[in-house]
C-alpha atoms as a PDB file:
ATOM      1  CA  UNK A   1     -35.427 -20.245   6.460  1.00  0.00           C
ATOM      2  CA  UNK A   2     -36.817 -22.860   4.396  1.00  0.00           C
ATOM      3  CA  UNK A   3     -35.611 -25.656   1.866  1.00  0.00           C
ATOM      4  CA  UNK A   4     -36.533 -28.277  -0.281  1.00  0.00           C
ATOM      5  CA  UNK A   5     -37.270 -31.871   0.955  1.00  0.00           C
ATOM      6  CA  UNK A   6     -34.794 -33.816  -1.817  1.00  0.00           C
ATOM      7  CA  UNK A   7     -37.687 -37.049  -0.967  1.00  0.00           C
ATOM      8  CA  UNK A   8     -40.771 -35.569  -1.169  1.00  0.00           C
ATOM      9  CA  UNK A   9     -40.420 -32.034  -2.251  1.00  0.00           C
ATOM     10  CA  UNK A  10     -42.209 -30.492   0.428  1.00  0.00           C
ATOM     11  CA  UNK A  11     -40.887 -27.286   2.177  1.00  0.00           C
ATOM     12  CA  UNK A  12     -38.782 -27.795   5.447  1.00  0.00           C
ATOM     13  CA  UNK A  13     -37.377 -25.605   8.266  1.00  0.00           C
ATOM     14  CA  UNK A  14     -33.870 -25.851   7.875  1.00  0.00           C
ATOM     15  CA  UNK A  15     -33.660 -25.886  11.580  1.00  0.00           C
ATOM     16  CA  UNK A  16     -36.092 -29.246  11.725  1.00  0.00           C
ATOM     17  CA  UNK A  17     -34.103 -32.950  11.791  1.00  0.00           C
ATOM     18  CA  UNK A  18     -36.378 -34.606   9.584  1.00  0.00           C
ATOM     19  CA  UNK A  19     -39.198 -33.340   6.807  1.00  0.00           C
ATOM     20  CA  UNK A  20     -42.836 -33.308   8.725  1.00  0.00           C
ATOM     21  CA  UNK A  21     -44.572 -34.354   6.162  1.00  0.00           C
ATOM     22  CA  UNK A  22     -42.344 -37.697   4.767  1.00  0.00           C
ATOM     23  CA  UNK A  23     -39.582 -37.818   7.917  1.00  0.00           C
ATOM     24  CA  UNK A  24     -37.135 -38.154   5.550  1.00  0.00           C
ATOM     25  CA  UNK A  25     -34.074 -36.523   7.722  1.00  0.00           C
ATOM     26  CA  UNK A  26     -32.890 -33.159   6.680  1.00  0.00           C
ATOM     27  CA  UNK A  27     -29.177 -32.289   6.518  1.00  0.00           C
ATOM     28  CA  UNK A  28     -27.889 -29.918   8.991  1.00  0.00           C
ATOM     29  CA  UNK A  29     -25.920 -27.462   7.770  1.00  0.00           C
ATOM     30  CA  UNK A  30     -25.777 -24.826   4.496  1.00  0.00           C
ATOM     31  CA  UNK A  31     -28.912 -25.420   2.258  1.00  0.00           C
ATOM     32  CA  UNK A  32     -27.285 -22.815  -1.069  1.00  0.00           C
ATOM     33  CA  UNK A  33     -23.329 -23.277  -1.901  1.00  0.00           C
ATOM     34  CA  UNK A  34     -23.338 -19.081  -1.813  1.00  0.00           C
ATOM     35  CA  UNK A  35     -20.217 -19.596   0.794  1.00  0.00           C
ATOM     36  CA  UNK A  36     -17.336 -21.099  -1.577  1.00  0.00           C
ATOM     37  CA  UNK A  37     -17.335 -18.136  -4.349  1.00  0.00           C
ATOM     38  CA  UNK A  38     -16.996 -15.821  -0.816  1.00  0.00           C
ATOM     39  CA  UNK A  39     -14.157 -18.149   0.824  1.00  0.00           C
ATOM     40  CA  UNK A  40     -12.277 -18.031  -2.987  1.00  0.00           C
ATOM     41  CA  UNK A  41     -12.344 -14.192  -3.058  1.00  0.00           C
ATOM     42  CA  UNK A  42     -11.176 -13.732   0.515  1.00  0.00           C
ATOM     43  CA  UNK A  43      -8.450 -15.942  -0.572  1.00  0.00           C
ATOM     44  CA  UNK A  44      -7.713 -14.029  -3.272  1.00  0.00           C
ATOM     45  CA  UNK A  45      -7.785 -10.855  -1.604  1.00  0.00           C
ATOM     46  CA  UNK A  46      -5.236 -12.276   0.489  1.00  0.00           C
ATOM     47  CA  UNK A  47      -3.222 -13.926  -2.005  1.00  0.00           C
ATOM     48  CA  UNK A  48      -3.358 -10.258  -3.677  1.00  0.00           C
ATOM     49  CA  UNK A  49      -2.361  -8.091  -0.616  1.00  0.00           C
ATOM     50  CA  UNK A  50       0.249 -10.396   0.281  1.00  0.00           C
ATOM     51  CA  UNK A  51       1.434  -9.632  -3.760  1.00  0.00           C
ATOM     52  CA  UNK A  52       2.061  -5.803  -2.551  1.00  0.00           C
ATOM     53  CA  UNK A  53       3.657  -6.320   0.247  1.00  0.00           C
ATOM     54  CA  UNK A  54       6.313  -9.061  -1.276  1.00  0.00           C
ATOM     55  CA  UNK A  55       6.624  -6.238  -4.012  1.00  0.00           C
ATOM     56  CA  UNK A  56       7.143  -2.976  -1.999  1.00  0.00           C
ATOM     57  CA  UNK A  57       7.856  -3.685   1.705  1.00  0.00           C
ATOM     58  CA  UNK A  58       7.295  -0.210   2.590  1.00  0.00           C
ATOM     59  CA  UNK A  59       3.570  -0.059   1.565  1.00  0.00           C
ATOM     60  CA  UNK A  60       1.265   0.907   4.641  1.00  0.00           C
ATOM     61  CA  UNK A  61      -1.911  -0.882   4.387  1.00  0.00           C
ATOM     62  CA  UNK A  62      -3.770   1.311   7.203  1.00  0.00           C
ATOM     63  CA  UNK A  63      -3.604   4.195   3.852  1.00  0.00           C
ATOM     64  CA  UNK A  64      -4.932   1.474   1.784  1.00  0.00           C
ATOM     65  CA  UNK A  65      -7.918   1.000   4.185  1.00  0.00           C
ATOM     66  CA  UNK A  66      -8.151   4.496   4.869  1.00  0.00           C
ATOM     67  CA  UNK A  67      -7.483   4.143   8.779  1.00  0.00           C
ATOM     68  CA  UNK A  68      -5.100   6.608   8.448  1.00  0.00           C
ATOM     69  CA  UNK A  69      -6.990   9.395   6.922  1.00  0.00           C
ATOM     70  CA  UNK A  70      -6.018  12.710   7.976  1.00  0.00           C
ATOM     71  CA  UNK A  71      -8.591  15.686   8.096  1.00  0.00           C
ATOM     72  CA  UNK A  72      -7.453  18.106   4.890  1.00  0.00           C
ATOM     73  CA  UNK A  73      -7.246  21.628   6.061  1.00  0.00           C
ATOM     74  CA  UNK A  74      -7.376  24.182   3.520  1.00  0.00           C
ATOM     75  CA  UNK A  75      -5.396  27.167   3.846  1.00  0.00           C
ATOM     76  CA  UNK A  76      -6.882  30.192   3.161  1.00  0.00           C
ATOM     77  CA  UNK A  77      -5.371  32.050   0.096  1.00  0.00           C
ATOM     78  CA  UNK A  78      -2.444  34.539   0.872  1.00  0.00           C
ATOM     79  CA  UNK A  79      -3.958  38.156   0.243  1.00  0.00           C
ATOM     80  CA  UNK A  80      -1.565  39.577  -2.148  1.00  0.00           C
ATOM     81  CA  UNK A  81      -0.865  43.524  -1.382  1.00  0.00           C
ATOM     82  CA  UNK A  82      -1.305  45.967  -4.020  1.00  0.00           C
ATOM     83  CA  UNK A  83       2.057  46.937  -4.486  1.00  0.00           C
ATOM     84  CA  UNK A  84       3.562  50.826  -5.548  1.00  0.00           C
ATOM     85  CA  UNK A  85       4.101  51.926  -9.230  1.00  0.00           C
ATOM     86  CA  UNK A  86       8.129  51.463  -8.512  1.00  0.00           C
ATOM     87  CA  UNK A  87       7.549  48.512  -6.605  1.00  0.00           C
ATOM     88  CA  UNK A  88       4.839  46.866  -9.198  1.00  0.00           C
ATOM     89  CA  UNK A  89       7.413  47.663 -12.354  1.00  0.00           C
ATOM     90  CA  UNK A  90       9.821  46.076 -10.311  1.00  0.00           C
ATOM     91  CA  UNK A  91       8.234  42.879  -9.972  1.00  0.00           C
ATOM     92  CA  UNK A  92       6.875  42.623 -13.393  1.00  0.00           C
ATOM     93  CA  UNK A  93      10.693  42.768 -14.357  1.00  0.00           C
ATOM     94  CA  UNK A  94      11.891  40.497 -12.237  1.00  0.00           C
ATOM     95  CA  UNK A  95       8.809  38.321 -13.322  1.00  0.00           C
ATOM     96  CA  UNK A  96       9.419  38.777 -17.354  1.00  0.00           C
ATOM     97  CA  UNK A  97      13.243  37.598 -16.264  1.00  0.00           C
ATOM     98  CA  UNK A  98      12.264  34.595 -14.677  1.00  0.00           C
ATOM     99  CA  UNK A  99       9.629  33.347 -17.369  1.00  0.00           C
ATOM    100  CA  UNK A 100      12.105  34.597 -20.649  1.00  0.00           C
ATOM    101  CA  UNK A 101      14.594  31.948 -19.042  1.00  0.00           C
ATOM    102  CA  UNK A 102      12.228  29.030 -20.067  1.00  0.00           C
ATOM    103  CA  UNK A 103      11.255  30.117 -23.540  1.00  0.00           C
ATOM    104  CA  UNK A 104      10.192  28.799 -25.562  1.00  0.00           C
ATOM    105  CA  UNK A 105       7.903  27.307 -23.540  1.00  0.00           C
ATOM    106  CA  UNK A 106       5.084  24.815 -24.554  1.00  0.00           C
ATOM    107  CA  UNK A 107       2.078  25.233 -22.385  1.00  0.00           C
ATOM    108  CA  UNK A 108       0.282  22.844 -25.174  1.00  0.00           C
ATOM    109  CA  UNK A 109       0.368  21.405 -28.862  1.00  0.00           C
ATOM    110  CA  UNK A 110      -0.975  24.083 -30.598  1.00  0.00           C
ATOM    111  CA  UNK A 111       0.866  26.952 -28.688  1.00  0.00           C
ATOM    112  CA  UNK A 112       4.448  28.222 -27.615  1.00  0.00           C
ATOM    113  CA  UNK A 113       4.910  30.937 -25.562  1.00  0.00           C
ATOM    114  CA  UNK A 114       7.893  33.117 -27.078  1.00  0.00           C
ATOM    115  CA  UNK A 115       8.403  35.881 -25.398  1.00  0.00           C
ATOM    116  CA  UNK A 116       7.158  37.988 -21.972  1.00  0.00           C
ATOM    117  CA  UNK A 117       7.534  41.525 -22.549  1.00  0.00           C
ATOM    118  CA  UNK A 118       7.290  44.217 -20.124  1.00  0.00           C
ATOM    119  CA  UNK A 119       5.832  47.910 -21.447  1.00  0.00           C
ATOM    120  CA  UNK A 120       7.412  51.047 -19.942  1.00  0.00           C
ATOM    121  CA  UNK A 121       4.531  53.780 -18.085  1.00  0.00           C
ATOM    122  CA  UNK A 122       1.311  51.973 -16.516  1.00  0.00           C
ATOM    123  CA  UNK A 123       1.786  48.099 -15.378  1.00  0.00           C
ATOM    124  CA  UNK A 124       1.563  46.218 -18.421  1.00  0.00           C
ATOM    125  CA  UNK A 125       3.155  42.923 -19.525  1.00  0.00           C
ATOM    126  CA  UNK A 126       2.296  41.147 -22.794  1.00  0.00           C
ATOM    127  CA  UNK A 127       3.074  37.310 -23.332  1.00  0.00           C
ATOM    128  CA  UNK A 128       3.766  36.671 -27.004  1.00  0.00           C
ATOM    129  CA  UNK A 129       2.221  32.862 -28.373  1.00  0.00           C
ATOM    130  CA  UNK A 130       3.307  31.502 -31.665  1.00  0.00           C
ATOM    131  CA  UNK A 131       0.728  29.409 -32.753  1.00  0.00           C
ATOM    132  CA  UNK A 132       1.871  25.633 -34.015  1.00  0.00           C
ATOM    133  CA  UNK A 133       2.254  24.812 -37.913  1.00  0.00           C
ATOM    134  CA  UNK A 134       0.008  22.149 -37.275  1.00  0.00           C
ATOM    135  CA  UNK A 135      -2.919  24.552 -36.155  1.00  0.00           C
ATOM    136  CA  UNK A 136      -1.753  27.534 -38.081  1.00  0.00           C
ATOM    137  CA  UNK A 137      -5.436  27.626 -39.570  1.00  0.00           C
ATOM    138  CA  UNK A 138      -7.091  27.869 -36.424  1.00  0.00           C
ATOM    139  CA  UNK A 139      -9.525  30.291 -36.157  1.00  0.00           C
ATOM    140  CA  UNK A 140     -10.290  32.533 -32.816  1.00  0.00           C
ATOM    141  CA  UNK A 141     -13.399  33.164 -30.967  1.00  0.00           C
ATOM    142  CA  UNK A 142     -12.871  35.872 -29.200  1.00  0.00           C
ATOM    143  CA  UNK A 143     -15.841  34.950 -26.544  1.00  0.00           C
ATOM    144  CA  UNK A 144     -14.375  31.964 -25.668  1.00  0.00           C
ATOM    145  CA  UNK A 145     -10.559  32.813 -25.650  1.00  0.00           C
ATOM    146  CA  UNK A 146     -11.506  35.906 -23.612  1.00  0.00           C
ATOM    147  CA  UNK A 147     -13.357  33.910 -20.558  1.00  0.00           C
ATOM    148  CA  UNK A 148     -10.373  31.673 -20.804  1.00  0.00           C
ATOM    149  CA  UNK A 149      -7.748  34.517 -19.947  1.00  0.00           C
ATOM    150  CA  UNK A 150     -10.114  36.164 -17.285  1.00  0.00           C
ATOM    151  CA  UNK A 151     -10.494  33.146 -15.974  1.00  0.00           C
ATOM    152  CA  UNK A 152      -6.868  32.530 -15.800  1.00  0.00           C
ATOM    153  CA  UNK A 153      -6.135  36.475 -15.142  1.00  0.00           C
ATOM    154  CA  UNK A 154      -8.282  36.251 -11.951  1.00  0.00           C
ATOM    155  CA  UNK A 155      -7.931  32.853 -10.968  1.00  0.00           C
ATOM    156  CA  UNK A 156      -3.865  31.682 -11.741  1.00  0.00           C
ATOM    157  CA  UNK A 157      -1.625  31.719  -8.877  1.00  0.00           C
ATOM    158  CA  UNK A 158       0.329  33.101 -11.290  1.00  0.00           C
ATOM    159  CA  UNK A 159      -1.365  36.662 -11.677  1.00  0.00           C
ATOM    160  CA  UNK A 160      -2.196  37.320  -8.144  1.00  0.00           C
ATOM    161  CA  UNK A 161       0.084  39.867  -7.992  1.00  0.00           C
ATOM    162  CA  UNK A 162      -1.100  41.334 -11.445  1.00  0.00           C
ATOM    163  CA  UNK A 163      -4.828  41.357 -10.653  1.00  0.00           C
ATOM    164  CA  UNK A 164      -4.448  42.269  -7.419  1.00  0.00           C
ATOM    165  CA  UNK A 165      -2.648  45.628  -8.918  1.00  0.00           C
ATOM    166  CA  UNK A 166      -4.906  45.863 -11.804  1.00  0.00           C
ATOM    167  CA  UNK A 167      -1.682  44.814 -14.658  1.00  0.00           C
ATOM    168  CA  UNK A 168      -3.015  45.300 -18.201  1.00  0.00           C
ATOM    169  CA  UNK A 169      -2.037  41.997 -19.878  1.00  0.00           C
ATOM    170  CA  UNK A 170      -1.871  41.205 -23.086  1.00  0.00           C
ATOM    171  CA  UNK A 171      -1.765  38.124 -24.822  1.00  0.00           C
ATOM    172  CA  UNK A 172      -0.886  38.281 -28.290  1.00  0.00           C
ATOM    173  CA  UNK A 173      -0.939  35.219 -30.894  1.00  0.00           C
ATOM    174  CA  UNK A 174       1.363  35.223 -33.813  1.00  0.00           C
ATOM    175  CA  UNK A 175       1.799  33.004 -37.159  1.00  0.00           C
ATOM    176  CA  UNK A 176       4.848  32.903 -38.314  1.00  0.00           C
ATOM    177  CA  UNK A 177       6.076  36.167 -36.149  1.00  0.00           C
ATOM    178  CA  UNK A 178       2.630  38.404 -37.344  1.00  0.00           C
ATOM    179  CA  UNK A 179       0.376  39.255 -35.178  1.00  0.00           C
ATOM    180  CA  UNK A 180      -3.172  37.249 -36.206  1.00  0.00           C
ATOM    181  CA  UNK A 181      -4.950  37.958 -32.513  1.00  0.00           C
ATOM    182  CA  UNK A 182      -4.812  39.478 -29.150  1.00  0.00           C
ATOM    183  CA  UNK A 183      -6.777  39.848 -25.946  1.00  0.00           C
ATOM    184  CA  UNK A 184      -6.144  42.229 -23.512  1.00  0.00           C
ATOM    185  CA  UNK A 185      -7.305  41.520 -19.959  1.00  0.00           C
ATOM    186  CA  UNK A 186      -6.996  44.197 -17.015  1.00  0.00           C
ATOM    187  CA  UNK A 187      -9.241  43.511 -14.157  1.00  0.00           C
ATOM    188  CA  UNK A 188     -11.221  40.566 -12.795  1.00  0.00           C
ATOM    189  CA  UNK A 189     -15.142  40.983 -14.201  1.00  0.00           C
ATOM    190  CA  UNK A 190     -17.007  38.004 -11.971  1.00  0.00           C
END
């Protein structure tokens, strides 16, 4: 590497003891001050980690560095079994029971889910959305509101069991108790 000669100018070895072309001597040692600004954020770093642990004794620093990683296994999704008529009505029931305990429920701002009914004869459940005062002029597109529900149909944890047994569901969406749009969903279309 090569520096400056602070007498003559000239350019020096930083390994020589003295500048070949005046002899003024050269000083040993660091030629750029690049090292304090590093030594000040190590410090810092410390100071900083040593924060976390005064604050919450029970932090583990190996997750923090990622030495203790762990390999993430993914577990294959359960295959849900198509299930009898009887069977089927009986677990759209019990379903409709469950979810009717937590209405009104508000998935969002602009909707609340009222009521989870179950129809009588083929599998069939409809889930009835009031739509907010605030967005009571909000128009449908069908399009989108459709792929949203197949999406959700085929996809939600939630209607495994319905998609797997081919459940029409219908989502209907209300103003003010009438009826302003619905969607109907009963199989997966990928």
């Amino acid at each position: 590497m090569l520096a400056t000669c602070p007498a003559c100018g000239g350019q020096v070895s930083t390994s020589a003891k003295t500048c070949p072309h005046c002899g003024h001597p050269v000083k040993r040692g660091r030629s750029t001050p690049g090292g304090l600004p590093l030594v000040i954020l190590t410090l810092l770093f410390g100071a900083g980690l040593l924060a976390i642990h005064k604050l919450n004794p029970d932090f583990d620093f190996s997750d923090f560095f990622g030495s203790s990683e762990q390999p993430v296994t993914v577990e294959p999704a359960p295959e849900v079994q198509r299930l009898s008529p009887k069977q089927l009505q009986k677990e759209l029931m019990a379903y409709a029971i469950r979810v009717n305990r937590l209405t009104p429920y508000k998935p969002n701002l602009m909707l609340s889910l009222e009521r989870v009914n179950v129809d009588r004869g083929p599998a069939a459940i409809t889930f009835d959305y009031e739509i907010s005062v605030a967005y009571e002029n909000m128009q449908f597109d069908s399009g989108v509101v459709g792929k949203a529900l197949m999406n959700r149909y085929c996809n939600d944890d939630e209607f495994a069991f319905m998609s797997a047994n081919n459940v029409r569901v219908t989502f209907r969406y209300m103003k003010v108790g009438r009826i302003v749009h619905t969607e109907v969903v009963d199989k997966c279309k990928r």
